[in-house]
N, C-alpha and C. Protein backbone atom coordinates (compact mmCIF):
# COMPACT_ATOMS: atom_id res chain seq x y z
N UNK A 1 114.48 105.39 94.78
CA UNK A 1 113.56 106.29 95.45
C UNK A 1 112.33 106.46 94.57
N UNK A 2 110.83 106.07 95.27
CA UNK A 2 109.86 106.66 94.22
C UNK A 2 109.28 107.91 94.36
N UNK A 3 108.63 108.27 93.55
CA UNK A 3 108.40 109.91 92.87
C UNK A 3 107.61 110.19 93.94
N UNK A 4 107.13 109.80 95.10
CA UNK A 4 106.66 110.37 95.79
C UNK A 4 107.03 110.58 97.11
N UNK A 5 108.57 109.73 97.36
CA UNK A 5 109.40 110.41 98.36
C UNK A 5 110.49 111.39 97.24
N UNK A 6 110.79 111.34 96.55
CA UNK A 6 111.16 112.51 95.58
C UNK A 6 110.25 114.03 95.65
N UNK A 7 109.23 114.06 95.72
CA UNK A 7 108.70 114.62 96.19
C UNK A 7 108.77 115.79 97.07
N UNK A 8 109.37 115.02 98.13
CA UNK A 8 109.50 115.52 99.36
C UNK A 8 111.26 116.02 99.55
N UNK A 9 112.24 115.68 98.87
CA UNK A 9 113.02 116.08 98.53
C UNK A 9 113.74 116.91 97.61
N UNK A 10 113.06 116.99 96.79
CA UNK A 10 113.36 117.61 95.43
C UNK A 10 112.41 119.12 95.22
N UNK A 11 112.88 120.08 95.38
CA UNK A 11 112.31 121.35 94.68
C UNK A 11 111.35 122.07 95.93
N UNK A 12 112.20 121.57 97.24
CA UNK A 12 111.62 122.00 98.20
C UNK A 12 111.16 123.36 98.24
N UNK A 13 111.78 124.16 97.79
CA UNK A 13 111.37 125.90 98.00
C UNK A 13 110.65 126.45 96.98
N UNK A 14 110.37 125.55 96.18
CA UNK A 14 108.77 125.72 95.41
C UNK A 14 107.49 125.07 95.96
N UNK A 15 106.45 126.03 95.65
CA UNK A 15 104.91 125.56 96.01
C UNK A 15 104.85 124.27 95.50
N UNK A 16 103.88 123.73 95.67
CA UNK A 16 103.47 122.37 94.74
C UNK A 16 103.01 122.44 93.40
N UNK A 17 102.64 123.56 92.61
CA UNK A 17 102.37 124.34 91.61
C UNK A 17 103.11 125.21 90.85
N UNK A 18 103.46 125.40 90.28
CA UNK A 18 104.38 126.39 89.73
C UNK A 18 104.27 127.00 88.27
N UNK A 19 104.63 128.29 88.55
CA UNK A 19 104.59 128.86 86.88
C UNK A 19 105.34 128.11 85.83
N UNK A 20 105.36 128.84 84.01
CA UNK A 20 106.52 128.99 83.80
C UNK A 20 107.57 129.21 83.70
N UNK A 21 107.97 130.14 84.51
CA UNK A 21 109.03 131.53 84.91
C UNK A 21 109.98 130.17 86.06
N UNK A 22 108.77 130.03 86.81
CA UNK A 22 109.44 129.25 87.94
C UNK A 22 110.25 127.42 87.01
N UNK A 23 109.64 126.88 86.38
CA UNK A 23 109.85 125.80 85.80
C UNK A 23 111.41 126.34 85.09
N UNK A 24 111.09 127.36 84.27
CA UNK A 24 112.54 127.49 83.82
C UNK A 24 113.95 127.61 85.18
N UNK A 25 113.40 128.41 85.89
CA UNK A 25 114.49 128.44 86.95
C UNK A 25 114.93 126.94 87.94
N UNK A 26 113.73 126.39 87.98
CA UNK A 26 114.15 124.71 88.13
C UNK A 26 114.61 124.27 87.88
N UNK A 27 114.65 124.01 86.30
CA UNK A 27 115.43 123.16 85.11
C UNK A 27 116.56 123.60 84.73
N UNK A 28 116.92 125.69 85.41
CA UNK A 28 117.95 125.85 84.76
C UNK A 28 117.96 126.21 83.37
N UNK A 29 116.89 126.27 82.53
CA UNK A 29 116.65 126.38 80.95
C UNK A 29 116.04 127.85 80.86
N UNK A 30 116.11 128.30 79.52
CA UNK A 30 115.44 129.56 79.22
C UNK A 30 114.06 129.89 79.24
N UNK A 31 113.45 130.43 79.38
CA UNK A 31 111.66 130.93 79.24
C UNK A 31 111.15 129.87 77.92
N UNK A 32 111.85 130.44 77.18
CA UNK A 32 111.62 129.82 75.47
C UNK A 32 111.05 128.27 75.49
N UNK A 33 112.16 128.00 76.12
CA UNK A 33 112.47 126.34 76.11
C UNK A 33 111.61 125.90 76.69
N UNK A 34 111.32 125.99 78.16
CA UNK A 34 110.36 125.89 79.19
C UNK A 34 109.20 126.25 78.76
N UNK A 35 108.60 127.48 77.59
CA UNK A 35 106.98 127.53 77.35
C UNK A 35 106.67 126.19 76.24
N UNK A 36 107.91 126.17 75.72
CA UNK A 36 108.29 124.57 74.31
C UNK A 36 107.76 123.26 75.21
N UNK A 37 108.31 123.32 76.07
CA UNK A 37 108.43 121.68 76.93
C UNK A 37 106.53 121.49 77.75
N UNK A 38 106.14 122.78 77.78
CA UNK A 38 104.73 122.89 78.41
C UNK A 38 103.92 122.84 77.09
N UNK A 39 104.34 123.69 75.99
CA UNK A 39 103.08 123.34 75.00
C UNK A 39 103.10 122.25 74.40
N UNK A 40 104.47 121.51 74.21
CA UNK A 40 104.32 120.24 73.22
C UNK A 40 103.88 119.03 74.36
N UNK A 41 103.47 119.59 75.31
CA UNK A 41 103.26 118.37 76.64
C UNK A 41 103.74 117.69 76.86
N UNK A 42 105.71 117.83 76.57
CA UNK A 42 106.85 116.86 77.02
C UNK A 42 106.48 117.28 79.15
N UNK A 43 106.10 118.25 79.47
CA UNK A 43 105.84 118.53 80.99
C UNK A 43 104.50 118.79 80.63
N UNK A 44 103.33 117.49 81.76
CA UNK A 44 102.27 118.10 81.98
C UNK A 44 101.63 119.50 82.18
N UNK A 45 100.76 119.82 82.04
CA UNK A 45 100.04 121.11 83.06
C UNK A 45 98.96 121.29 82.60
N UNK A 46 98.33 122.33 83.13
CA UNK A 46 96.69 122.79 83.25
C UNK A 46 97.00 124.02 83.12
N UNK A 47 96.37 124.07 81.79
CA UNK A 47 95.98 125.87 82.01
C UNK A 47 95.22 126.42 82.18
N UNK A 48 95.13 127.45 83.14
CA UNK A 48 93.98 127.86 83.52
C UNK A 48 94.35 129.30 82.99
N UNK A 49 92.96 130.06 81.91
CA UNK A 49 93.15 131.31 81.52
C UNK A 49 93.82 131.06 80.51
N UNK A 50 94.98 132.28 80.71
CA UNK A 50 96.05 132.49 80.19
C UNK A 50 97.19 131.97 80.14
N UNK A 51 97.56 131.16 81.81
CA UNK A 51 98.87 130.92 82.03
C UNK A 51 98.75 129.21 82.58
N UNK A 52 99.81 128.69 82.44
CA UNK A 52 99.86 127.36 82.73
C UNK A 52 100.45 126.74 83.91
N UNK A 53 99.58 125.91 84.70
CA UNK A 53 100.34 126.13 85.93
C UNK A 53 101.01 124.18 85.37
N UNK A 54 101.84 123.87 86.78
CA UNK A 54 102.25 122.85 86.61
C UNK A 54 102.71 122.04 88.04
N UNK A 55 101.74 121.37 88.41
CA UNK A 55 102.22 120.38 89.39
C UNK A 55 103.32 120.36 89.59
N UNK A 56 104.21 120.34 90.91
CA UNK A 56 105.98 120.05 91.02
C UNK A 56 105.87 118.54 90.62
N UNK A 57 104.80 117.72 90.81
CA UNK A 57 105.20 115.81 90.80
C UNK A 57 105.26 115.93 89.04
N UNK A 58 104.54 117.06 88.14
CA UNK A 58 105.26 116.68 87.09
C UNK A 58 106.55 116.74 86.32
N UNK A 59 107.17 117.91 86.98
CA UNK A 59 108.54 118.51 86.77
C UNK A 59 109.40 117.18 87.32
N UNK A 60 108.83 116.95 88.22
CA UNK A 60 110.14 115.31 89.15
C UNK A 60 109.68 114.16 88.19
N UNK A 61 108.43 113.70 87.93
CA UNK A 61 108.21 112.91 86.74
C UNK A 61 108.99 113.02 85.43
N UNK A 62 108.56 114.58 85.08
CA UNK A 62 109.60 114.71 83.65
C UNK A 62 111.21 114.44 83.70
N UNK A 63 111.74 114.64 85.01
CA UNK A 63 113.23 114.46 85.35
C UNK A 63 113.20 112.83 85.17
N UNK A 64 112.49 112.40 86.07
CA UNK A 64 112.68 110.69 86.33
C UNK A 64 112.62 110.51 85.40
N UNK A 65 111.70 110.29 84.19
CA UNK A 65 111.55 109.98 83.03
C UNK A 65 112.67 109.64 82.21
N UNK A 66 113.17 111.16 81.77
CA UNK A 66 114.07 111.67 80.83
C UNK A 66 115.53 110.46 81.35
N UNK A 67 115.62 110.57 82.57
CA UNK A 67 117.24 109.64 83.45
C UNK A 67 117.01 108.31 83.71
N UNK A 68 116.29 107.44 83.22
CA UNK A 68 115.99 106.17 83.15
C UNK A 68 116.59 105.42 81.67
């Protein structure tokens, strides 16, 4: 399957954007871990301001990635 019918399957009841708060509850991982995986840019994102948002195609990228 490529990442962009993944896409469409995966993480349906999230926006296409998502916090950190939300990324941790995705992954299942702690706040901690999840602000770790966004600042060392193992998961893309853009921050805008203060807070970092994050594409869902990068969260399914970072999965695909990591299981290859």
């Amino acid at each position: 399957m490529e990442n962009t019918d993944l896409n469409k399957v995966m993480f349906t009841d999230y926006k296409d954007i998502v916090t950190v708060p939300q990324l941790a509850e995705m992954l299942g991982i702690g706040i901690t871990l999840a602000y770790r995986l966004v600042r060392q840019k193992t998961i893309k994102s853009i921050k805008v301001g203060r807070e970092y948002k994050i594409p869902k195609q990068f969260v399914i990228n970072y999965l695909v990635k990591e299981n290859v």
